[in-house]
C-alpha atoms as a PDB file:
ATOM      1  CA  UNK A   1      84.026 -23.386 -83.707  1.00  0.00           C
ATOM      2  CA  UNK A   2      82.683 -20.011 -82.816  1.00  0.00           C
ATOM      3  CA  UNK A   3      82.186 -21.755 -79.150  1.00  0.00           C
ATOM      4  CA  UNK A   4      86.004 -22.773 -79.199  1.00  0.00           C
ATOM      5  CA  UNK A   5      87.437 -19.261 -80.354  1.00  0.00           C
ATOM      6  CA  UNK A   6      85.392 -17.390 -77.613  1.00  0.00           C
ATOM      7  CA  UNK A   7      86.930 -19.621 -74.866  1.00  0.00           C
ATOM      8  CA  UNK A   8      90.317 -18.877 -75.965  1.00  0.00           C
ATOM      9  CA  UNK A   9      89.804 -15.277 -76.224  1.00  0.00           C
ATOM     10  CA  UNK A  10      88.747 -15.811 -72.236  1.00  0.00           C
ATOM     11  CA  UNK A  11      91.353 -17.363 -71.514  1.00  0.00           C
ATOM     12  CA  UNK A  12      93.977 -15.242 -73.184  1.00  0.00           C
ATOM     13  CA  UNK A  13      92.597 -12.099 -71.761  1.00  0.00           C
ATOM     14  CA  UNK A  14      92.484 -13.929 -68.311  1.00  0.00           C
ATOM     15  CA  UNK A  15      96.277 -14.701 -68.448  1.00  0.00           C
ATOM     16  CA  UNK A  16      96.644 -11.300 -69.562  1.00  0.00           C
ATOM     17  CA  UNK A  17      94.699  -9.553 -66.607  1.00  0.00           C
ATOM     18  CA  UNK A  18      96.390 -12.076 -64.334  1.00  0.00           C
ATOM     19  CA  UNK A  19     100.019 -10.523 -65.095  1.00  0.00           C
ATOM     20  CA  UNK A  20      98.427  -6.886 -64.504  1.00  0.00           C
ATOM     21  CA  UNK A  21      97.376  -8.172 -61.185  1.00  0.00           C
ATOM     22  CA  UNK A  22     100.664  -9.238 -60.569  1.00  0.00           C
ATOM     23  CA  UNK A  23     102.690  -6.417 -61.784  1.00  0.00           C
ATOM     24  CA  UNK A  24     100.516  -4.385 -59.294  1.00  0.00           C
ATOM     25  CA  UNK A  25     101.419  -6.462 -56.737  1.00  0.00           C
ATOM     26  CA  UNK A  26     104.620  -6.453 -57.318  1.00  0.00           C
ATOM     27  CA  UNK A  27     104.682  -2.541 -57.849  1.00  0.00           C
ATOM     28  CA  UNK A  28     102.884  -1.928 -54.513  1.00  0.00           C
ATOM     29  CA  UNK A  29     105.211  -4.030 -52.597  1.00  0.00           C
ATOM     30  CA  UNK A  30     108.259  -2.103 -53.786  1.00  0.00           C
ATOM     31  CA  UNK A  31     106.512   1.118 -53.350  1.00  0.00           C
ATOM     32  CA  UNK A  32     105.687   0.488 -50.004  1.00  0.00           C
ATOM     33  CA  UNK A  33     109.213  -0.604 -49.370  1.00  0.00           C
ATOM     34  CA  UNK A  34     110.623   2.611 -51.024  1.00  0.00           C
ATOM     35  CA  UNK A  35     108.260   4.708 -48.739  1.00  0.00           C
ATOM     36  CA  UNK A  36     109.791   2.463 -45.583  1.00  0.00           C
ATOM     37  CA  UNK A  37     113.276   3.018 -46.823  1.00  0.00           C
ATOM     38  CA  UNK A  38     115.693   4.964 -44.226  1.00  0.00           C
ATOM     39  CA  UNK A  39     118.937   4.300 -45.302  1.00  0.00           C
ATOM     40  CA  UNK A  40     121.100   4.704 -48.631  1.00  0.00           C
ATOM     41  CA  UNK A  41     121.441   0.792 -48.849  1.00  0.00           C
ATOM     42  CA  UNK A  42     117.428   0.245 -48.533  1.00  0.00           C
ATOM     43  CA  UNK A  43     117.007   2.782 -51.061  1.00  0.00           C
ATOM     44  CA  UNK A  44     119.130   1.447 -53.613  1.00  0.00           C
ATOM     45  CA  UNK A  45     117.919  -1.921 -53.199  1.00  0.00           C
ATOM     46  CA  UNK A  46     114.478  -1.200 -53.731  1.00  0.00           C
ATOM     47  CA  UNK A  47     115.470   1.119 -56.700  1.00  0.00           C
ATOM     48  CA  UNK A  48     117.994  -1.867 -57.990  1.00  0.00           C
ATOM     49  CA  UNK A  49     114.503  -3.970 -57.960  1.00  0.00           C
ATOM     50  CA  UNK A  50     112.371  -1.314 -59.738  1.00  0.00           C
ATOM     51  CA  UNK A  51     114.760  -1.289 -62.782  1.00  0.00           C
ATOM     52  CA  UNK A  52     114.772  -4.868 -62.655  1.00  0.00           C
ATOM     53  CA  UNK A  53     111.226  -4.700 -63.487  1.00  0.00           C
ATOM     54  CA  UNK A  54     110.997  -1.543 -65.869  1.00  0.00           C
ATOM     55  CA  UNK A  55     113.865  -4.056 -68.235  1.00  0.00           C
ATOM     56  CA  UNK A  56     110.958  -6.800 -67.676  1.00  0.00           C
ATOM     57  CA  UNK A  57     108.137  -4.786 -68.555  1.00  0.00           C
ATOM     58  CA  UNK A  58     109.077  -2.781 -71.309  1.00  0.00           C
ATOM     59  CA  UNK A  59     105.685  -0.743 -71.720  1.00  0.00           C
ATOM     60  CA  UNK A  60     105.747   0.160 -68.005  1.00  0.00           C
ATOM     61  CA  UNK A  61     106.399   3.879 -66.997  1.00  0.00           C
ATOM     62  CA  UNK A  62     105.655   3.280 -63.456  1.00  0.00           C
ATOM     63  CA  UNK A  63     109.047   1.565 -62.463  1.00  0.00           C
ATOM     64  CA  UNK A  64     111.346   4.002 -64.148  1.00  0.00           C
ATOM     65  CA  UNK A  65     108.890   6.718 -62.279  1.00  0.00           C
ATOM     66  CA  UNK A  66     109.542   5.395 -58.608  1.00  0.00           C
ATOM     67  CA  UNK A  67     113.273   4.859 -59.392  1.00  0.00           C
ATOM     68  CA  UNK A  68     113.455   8.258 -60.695  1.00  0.00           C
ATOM     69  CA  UNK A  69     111.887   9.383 -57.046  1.00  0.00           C
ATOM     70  CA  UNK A  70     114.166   7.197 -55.254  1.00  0.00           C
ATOM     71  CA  UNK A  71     117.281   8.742 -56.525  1.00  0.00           C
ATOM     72  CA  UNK A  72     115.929  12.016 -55.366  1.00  0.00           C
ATOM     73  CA  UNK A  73     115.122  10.964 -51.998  1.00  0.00           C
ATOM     74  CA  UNK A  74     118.837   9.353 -52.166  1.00  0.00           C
ATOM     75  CA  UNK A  75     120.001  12.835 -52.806  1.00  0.00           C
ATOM     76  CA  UNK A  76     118.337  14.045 -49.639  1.00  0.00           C
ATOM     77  CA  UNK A  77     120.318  11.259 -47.497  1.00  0.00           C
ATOM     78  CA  UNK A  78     123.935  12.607 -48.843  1.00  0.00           C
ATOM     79  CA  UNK A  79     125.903  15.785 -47.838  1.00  0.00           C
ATOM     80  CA  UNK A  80     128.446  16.137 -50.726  1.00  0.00           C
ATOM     81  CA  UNK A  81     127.176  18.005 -53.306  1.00  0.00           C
ATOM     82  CA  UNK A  82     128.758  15.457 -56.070  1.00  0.00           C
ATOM     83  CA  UNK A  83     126.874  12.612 -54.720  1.00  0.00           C
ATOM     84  CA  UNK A  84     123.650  14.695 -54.679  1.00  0.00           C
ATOM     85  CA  UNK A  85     124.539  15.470 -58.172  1.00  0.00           C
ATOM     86  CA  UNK A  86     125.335  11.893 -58.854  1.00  0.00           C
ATOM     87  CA  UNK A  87     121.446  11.026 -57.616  1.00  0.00           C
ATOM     88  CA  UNK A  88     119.838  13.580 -59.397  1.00  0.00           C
ATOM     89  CA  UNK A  89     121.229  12.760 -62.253  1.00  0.00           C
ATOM     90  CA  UNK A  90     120.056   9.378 -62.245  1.00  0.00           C
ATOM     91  CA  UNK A  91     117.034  10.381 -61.282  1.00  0.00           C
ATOM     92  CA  UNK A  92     116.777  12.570 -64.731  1.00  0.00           C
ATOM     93  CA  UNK A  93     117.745   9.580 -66.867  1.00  0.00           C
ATOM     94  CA  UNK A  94     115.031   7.607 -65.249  1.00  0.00           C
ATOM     95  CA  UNK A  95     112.822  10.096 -65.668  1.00  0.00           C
ATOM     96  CA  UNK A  96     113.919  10.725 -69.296  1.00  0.00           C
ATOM     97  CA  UNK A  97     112.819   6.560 -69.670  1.00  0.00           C
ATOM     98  CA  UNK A  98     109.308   7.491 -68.330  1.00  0.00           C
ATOM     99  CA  UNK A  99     108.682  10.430 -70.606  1.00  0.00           C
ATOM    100  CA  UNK A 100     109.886   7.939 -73.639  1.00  0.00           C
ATOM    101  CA  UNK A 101     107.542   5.556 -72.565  1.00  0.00           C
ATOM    102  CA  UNK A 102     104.255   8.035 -72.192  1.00  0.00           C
ATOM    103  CA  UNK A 103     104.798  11.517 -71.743  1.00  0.00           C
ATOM    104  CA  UNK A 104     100.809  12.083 -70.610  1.00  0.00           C
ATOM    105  CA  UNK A 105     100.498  12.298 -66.833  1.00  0.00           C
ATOM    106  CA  UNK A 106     101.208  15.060 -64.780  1.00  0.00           C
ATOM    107  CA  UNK A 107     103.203  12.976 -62.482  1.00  0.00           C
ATOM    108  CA  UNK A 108     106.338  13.123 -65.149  1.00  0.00           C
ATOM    109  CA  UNK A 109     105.851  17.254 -65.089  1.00  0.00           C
ATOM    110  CA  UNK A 110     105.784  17.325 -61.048  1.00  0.00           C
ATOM    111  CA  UNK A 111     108.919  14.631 -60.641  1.00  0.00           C
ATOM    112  CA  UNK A 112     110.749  16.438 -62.901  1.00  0.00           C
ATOM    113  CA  UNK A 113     110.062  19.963 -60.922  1.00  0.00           C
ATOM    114  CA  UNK A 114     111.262  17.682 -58.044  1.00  0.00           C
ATOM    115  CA  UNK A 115     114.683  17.116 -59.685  1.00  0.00           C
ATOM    116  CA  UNK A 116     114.841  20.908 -60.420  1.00  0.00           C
ATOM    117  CA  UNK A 117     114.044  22.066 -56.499  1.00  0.00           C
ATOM    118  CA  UNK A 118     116.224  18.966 -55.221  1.00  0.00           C
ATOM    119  CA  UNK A 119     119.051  20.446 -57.395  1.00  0.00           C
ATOM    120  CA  UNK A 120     118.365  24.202 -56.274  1.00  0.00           C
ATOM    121  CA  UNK A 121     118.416  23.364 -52.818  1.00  0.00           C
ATOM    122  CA  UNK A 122     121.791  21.058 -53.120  1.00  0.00           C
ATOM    123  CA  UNK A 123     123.828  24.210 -53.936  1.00  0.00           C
ATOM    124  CA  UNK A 124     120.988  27.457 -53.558  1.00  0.00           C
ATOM    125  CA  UNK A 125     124.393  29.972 -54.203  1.00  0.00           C
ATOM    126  CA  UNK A 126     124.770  28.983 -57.812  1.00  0.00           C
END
C-alpha cells in the first residue's frame, strides 16, 4: 500500500513539474517574441497571448508582468499623447493584476517606475 501511494505521489508531482516546464516554455517563447516585436500589431498580439495565459494560469504574475511592459513599449511606438495614455494605462491595470497576485519582487517596483517615466516623458510640460 505504502509502495502504491509513493508512486502516485511521483507521478502527481511529475505531471505537476511537467506543466511548469511547459508554462516556461510557453512564457519564453512569447517573451522572446515581445523582445522581437517592431510594430503596434506584433505587440499587441503577443500581449493578446500573454493575457490569454495569465486567465489560464491564475497564480501566475509573470504574464500580467510582460503585458504590463508591452503596453509601455506600445506607448513608445505612438505619437498622440491619448494613445500613449491609453497604453500606459493598461499597462497600470496589468500591473495592478501582478501586485494582486504577489507583491514581493522588485520587478513590480521597477515596472511600475517605468509607467511613471513613460508617462513623464509623454507630456514632460505638465
Amino acid at each position: 500500500m505504502r509502495r502504491l501511494l509513493t508512486i502516485i505521489f511521483i507521478g502527481i508531482v511529475g505531471i505537476t513539474n511537467a506543466n511548469d516546464g511547459k508554462f516556461e516554455k510557453i512564457m519564453l517563447d512569447n517573451i522572446a517574441a515581445l523582445n522581437a516585436a517592431r510594430t503596434i500589431e506584433d505587440y499587441q498580439k503577443v500581449v493578446n497571448t500573454l493575457d490569454r495565459i495569465g486567465a489560464a494560469e491564475a497564480g501566475k504574475w509573470e504574464p500580467h508582468y510582460y503585458g504590463a511592459y508591452g503596453n509601455i513599449l506600445m506607448s513608445t511606438r505612438v505619437t498622440e499623447l491619448a494613445e500613449k495614455n491609453q497604453y500606459l494605462d493598461a499597462a497600470q491595470l496589468r500591473l495592478d493584476k501582478t501586485v494582486a497576485i504577489d507583491n514581493s519582487n522588485v520587478e513590480m517596483v521597477t515596472l511600475h517606475g517605468f509607467i511613471h517615466m513613460m508617462r513623464l516623458a509623454a507630456d514632460p510640460a505638465t
